[in-house]
Protein backbone atom coordinates (compact mmCIF):
# COMPACT_ATOMS: atom_id res chain seq x y z
CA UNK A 1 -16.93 -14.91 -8.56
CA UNK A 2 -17.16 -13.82 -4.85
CA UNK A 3 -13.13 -13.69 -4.79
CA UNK A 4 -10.83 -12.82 -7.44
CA UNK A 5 -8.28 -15.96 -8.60
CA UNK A 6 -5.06 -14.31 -7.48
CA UNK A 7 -5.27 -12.35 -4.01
CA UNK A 8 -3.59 -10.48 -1.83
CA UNK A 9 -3.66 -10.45 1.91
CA UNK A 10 -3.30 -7.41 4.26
CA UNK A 11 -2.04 -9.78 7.95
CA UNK A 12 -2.57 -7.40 10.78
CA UNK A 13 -0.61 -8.64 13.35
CA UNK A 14 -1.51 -6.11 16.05
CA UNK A 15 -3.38 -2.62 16.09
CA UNK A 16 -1.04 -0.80 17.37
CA UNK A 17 2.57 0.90 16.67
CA UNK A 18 5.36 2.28 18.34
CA UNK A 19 4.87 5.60 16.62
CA UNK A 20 2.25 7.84 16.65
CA UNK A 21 2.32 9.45 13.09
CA UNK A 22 -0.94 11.85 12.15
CA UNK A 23 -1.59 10.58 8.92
CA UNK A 24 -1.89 7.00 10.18
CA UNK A 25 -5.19 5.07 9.34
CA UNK A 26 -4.52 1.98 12.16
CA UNK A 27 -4.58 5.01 14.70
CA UNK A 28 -0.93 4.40 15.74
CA UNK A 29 -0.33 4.65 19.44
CA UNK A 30 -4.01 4.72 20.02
CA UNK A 31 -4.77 1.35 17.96
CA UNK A 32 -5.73 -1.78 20.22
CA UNK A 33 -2.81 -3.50 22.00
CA UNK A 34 -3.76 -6.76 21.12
CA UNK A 35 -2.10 -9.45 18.73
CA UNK A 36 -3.34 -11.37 15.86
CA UNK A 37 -3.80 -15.36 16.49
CA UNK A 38 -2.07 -17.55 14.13
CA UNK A 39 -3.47 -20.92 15.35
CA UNK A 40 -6.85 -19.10 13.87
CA UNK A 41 -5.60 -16.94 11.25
CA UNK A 42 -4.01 -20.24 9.78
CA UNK A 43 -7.12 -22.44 9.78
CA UNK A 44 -8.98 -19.34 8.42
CA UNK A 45 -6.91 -19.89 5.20
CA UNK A 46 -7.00 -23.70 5.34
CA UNK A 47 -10.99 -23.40 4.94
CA UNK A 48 -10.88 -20.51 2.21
CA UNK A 49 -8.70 -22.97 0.24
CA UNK A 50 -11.54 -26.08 0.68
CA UNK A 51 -14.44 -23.26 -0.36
CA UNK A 52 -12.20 -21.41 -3.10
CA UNK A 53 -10.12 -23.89 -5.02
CA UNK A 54 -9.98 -21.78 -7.85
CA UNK A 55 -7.24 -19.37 -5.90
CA UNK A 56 -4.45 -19.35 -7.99
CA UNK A 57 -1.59 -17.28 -5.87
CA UNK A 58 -2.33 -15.51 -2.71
CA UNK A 59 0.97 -12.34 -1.21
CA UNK A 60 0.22 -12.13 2.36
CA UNK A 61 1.72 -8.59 3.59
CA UNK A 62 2.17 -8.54 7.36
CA UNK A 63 1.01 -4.97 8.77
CA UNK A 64 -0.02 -3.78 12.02
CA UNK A 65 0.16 -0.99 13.37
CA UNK A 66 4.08 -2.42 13.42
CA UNK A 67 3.73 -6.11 12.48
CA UNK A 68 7.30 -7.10 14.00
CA UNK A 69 5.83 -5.61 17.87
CA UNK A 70 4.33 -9.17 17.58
CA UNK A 71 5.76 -12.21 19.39
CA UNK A 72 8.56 -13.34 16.72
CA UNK A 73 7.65 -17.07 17.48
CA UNK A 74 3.85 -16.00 16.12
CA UNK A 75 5.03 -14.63 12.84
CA UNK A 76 6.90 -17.58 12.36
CA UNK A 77 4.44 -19.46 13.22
CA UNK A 78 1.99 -18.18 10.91
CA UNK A 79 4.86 -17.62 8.42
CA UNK A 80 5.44 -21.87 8.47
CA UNK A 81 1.84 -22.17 8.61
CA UNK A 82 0.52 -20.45 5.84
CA UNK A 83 3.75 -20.70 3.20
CA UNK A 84 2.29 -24.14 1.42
CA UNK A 85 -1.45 -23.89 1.36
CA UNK A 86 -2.16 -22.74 -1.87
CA UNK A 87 0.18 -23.34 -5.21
CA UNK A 88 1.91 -19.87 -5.35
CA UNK A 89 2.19 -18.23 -2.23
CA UNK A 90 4.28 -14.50 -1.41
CA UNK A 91 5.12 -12.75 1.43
CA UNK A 92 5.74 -8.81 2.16
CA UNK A 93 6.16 -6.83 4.52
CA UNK A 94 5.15 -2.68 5.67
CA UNK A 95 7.40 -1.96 9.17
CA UNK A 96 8.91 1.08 10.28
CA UNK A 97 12.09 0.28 11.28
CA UNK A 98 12.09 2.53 13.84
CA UNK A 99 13.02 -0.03 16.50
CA UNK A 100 16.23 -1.49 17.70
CA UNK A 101 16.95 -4.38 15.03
CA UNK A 102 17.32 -7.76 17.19
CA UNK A 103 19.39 -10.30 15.65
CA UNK A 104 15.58 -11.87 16.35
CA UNK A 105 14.38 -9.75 13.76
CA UNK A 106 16.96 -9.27 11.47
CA UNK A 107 17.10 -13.46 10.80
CA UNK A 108 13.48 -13.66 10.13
CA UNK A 109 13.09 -10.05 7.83
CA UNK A 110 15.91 -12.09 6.30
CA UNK A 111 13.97 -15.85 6.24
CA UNK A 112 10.68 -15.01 4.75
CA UNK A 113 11.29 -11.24 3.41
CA UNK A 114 14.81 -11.70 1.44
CA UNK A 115 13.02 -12.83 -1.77
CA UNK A 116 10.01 -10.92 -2.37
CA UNK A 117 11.16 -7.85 -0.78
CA UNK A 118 9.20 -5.49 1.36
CA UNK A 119 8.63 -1.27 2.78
CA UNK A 120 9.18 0.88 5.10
CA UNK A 121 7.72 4.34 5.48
CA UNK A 122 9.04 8.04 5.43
CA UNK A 123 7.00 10.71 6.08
CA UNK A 124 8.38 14.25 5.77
CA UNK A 125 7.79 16.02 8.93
CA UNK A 126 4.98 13.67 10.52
CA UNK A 127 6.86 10.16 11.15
CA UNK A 128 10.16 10.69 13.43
CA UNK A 129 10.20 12.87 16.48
CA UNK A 130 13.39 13.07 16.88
CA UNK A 131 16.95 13.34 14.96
CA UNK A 132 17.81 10.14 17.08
CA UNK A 133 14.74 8.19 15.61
CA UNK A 134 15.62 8.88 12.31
CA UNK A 135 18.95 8.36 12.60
CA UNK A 136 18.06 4.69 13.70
CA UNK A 137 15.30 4.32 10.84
CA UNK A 138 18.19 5.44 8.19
CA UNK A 139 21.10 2.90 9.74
CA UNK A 140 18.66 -0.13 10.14
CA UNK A 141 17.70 0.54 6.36
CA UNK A 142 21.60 0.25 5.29
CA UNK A 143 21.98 -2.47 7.42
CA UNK A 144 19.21 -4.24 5.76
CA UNK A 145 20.18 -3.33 2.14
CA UNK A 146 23.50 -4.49 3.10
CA UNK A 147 21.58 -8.19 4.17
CA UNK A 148 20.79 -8.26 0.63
CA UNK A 149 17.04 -7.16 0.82
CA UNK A 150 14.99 -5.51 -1.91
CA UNK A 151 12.92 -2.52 -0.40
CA UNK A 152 10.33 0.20 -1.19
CA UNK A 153 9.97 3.53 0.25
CA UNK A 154 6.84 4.55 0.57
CA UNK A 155 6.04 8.26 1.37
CA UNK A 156 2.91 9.73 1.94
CA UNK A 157 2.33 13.15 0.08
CA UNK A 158 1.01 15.42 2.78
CA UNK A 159 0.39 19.25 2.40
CA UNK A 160 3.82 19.93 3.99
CA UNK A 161 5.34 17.99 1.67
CA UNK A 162 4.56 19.26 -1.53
CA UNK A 163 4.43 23.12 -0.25
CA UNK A 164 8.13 22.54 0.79
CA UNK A 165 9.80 20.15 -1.14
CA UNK A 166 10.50 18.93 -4.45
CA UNK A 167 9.81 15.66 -5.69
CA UNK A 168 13.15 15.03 -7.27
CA UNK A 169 14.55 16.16 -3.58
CA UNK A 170 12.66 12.97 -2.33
CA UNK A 171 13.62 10.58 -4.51
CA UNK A 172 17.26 11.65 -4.51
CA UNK A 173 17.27 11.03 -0.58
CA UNK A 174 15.99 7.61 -1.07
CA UNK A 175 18.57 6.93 -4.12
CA UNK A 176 21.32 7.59 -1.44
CA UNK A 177 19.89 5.48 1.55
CA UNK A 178 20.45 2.91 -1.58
CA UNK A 179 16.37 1.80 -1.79
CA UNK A 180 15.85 0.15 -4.99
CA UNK A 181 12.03 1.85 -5.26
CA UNK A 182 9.84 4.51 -3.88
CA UNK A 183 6.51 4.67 -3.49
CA UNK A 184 3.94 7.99 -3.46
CA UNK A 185 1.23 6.98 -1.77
CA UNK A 186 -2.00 9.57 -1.07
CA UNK A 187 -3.61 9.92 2.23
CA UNK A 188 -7.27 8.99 2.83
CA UNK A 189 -9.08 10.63 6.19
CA UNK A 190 -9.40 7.24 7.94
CA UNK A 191 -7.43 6.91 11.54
CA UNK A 192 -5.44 9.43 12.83
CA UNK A 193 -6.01 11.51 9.56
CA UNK A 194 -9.49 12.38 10.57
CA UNK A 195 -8.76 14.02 13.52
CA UNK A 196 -5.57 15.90 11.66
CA UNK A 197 -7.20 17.18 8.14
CA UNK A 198 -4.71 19.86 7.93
CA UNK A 199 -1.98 17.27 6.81
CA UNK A 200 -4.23 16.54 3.58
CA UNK A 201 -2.96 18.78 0.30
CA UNK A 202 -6.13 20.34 -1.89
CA UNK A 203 -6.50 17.53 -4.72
CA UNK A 204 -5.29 20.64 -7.08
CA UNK A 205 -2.24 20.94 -5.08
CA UNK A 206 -1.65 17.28 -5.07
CA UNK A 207 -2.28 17.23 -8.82
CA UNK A 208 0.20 20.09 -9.64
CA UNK A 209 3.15 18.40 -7.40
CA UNK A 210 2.35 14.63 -9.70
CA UNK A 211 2.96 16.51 -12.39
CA UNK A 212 5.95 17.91 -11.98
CA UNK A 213 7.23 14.83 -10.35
CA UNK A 214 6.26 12.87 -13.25
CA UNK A 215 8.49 15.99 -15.90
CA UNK A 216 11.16 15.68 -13.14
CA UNK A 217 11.49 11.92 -13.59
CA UNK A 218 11.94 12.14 -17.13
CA UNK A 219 14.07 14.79 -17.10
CA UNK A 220 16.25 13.48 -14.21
CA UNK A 221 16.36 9.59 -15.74
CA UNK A 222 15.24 8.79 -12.32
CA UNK A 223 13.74 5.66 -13.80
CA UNK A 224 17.70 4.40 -14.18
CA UNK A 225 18.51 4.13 -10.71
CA UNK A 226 15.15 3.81 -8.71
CA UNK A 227 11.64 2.78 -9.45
CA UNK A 228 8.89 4.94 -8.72
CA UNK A 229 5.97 2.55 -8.29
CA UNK A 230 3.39 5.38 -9.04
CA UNK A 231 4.66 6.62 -12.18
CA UNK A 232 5.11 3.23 -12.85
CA UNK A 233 1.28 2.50 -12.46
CA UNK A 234 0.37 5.39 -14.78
CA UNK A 235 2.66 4.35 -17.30
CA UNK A 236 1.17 1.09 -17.31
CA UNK A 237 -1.98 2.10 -17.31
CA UNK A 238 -1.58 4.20 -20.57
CA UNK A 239 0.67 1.89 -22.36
CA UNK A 240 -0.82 -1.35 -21.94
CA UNK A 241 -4.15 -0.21 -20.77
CA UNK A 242 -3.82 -2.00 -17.27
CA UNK A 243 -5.83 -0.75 -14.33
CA UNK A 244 -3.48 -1.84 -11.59
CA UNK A 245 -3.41 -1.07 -8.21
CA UNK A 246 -5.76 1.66 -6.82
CA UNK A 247 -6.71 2.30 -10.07
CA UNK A 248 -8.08 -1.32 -10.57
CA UNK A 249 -11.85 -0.67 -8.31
CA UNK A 250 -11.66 -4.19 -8.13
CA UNK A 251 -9.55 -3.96 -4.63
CA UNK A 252 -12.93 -5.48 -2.79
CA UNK A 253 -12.93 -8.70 -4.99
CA UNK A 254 -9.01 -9.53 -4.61
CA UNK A 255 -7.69 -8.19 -1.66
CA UNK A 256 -8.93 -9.08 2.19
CA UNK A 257 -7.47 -7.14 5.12
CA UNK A 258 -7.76 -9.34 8.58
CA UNK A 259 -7.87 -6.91 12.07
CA UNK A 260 -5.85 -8.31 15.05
CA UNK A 261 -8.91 -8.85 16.55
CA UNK A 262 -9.64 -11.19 13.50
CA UNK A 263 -12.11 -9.33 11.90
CA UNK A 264 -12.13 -8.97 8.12
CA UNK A 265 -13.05 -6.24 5.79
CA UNK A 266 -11.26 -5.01 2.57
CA UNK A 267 -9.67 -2.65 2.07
CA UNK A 268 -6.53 -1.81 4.84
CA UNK A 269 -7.33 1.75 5.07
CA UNK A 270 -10.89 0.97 6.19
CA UNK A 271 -10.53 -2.45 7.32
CA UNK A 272 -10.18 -1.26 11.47
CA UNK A 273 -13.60 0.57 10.98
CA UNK A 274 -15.37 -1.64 8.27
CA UNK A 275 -15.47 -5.13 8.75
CA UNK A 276 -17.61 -7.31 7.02
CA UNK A 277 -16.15 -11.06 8.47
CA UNK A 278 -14.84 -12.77 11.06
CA UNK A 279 -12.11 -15.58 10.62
CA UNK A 280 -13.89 -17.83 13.01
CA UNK A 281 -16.76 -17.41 11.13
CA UNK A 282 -17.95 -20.32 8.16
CA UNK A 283 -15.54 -18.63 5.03
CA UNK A 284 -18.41 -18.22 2.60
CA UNK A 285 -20.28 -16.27 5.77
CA UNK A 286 -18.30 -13.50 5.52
CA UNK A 287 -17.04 -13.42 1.75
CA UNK A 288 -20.99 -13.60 1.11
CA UNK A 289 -21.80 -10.69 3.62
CA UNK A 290 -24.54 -8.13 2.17
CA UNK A 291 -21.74 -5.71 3.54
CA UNK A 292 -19.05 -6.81 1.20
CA UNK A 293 -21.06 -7.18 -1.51
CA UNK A 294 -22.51 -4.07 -1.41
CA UNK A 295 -18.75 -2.79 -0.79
CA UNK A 296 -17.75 -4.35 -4.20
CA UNK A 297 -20.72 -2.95 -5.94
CA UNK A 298 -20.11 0.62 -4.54
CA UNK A 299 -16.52 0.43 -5.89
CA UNK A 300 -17.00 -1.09 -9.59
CA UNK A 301 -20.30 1.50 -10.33
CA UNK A 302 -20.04 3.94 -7.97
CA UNK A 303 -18.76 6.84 -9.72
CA UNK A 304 -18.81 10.45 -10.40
CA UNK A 305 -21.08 11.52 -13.44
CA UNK A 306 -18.05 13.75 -14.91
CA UNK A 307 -15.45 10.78 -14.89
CA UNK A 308 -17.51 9.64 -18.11
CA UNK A 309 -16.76 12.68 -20.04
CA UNK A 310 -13.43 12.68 -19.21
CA UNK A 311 -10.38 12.45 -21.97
CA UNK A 312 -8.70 10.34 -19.24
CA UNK A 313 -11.33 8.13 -18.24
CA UNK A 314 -10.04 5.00 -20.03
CA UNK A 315 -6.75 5.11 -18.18
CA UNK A 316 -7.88 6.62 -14.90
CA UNK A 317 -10.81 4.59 -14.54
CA UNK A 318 -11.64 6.42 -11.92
CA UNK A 319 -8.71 6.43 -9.51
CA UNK A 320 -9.08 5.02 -5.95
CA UNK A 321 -13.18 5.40 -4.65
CA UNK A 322 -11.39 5.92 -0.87
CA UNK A 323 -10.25 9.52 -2.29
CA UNK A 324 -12.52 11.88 -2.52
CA UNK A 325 -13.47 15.12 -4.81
CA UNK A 326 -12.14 18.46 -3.11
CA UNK A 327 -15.94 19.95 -2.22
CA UNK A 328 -15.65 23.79 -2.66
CA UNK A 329 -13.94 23.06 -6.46
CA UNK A 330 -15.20 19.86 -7.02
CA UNK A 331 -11.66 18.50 -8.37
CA UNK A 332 -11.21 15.35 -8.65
CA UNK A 333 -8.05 12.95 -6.68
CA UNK A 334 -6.71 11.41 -9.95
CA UNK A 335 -3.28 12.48 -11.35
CA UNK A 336 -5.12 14.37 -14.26
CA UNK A 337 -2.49 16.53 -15.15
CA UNK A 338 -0.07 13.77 -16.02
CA UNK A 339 -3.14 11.73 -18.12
CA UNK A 340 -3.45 15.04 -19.92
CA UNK A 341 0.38 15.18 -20.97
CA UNK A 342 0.27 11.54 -21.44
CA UNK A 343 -2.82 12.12 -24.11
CA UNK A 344 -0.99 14.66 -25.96
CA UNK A 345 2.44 14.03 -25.83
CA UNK A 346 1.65 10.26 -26.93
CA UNK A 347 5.37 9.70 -25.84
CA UNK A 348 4.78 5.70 -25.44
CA UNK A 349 9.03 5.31 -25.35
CA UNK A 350 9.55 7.43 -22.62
CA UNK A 351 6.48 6.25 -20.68
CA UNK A 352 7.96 2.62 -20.99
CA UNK A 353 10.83 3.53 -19.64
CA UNK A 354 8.82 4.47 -16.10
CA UNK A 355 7.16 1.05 -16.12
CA UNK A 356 9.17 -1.07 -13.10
CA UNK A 357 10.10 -4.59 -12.75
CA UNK A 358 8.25 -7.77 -11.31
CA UNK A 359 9.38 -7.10 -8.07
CA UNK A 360 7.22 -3.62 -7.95
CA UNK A 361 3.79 -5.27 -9.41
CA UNK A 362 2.92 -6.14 -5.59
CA UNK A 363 -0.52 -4.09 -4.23
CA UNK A 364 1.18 -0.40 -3.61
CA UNK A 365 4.53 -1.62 -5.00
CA UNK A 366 5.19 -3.75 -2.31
């Protein structure tokens, strides 16, 4: 099957942001200023539905750069447009919020978002340049958790992070901004990350600041008051035996990223560099590219001789292919640490307890 029965949809509405944060893999600042088309995004989706009946659900998540820099009457646009092609059909969103929030933008985070939920991203040290701009990020999350809104923060673990905090200190700063999840997301050298490599924590590092997040959330019953999408995928993963997520290396088969520009590729964090399709192309032209295919070849058997011999293999399954093995020590990106605990602990309660709701089994928990 050239595309998986339930997908997911990674809407780039522009290319660039209003921030400039180093980790960033649309570039930020520096991404295109252009905006996506929904006339042409819309009859992109029409087609794929003619060519792919067999597409059960499709989650679009509008991204960017900032998705809401967009015209408001082209999100809703492609928001009315898109909502009853197929039978089961979600929407997220990932935004900053650091921008004032227009009664324009409140109503329609409120119209399509309120349901589903969506994130918004806090970076230690790397996302606001200012007091100010954090200030406004922080008040335009009450506001919207006020409105009634589910949302996930999503953090990415950088090198300053983990040398300088604790992850309990994290999660107990997005308990009290009231978010109902968090999300620990890793950093791949795509974008702005390329040209800013000293942001990215040794994989050992990385590995040793899981773990202790993962003691400190059963110690702390974190689990009762937040969900912590990660730990949730690793719970899953060893209790039911679920490759979700980036563990799944099935990402090229179910999920489709479109640029602004309207080119397509896969994955989002490689998408901008990539592509494989074009939305104005015939549908089956791109989804049969030799690019894409080779893409979801690469992915499924692809992998690193020693992941075979591992204990952890059957619940890593190889972690995420866009994360790669530290050179110089050859250690690997997975979360091993917290696999080996899992393996001998065999602590299956406690691990169920980690395991979130419906609302957190969206790609990346959102």
């Amino acid at each position: 099957m050239i595309l998986a029965a339930n997908v997911s949809v990674y809407l780039k509405t522009t290319e660039t942001c209003n921030l400039n944060c180093k980790h960033c893999f649309t570039s930020g600042t520096n991404g295109k200023k252009i905006f996506f088309s929904p006339k042409k995004t819309i009859s992109f989706f029409e087609r794929l539905k003619q060519e792919c009946g067999w597409i059960k659900s499709i989650r679009y998540m509008f991204h960017g750069g900032e998705p809401l820099l967009a015209p408001m009457e082209d999100l809703y646009e492609a928001y009315h447009g898109l909502k009853n092609i197929f039978p089961e059909t979600q929407f997220s969103l990932q935004t900053n919020l650091a921008y004032h929030l227009t009664p324009e933008r409140r109503n329609f985070i409120k119209e399509v978002f309120l349901t589903e939920g969506f994130g918004t991203s806090w970076d230690y040290d790397i996302r606001f340049t200012s007091e100010s701009q954090k200030e406004l990020w922080e008040n335009n999350v009450k506001t919207l958790i006020r409105d009634g809104h589910y949302i996930t923060m999503i953090v990415s673990i950088t090198k300053n992070l983990i040398e300088e905090k604790e992850p309990i200190e994290i999660i107990e700063y997005a308990k009290g901004l009231g978010f109902q999840n968090i999300l620990f997301e890793r950093i791949t050298s795509d974008g702005n990350a390329k040209t800013n490599e000293s942001i990215l924590p040794s994989n050992q590092k990385q590995d040793e600041w899981l773990h202790r997040m993962f003691n400190q959330s059963l110690e702390y019953k974190t689990y009762e008051y937040i969900g912590n999408m990660l730990m949730s995928e690793l719970a899953r993963a060893y209790v039911n035996h679920e490759h979700t997520a980036n563990r799944c290396r099935m990402c090229e088969q179910s999920l489709i990223t479109i640029n602004a520009d309207g080119t397509i590729g896969g994955c989002p964090n490689t998408a901008p560099s990539e592509h494989w399709g074009h939305i104005e192309w015939p549908v089956l032209q791109s989804l049969k590219a030799e690019k894409r295919i080779k893409a979801i070849a690469c992915e499924s058997l692809d992998r690193p001789e020693e992941c075979y011999k591992c204990e952890a293999f059957e619940y890593c399954n190889s972690d995420c292919n866009k994360l790669p093995w530290d050179k110089e020590t050859n250690y690997c990106s997975a979360p091993k640490k917290i696999w080996q605990q899992m393996i001998r602990d065999n602590d299956i309660p406690s691990y169920k307890k980690l395991i979130v709701g419906a609302k957190g089994d969206g790609p990346h928990g959102i």
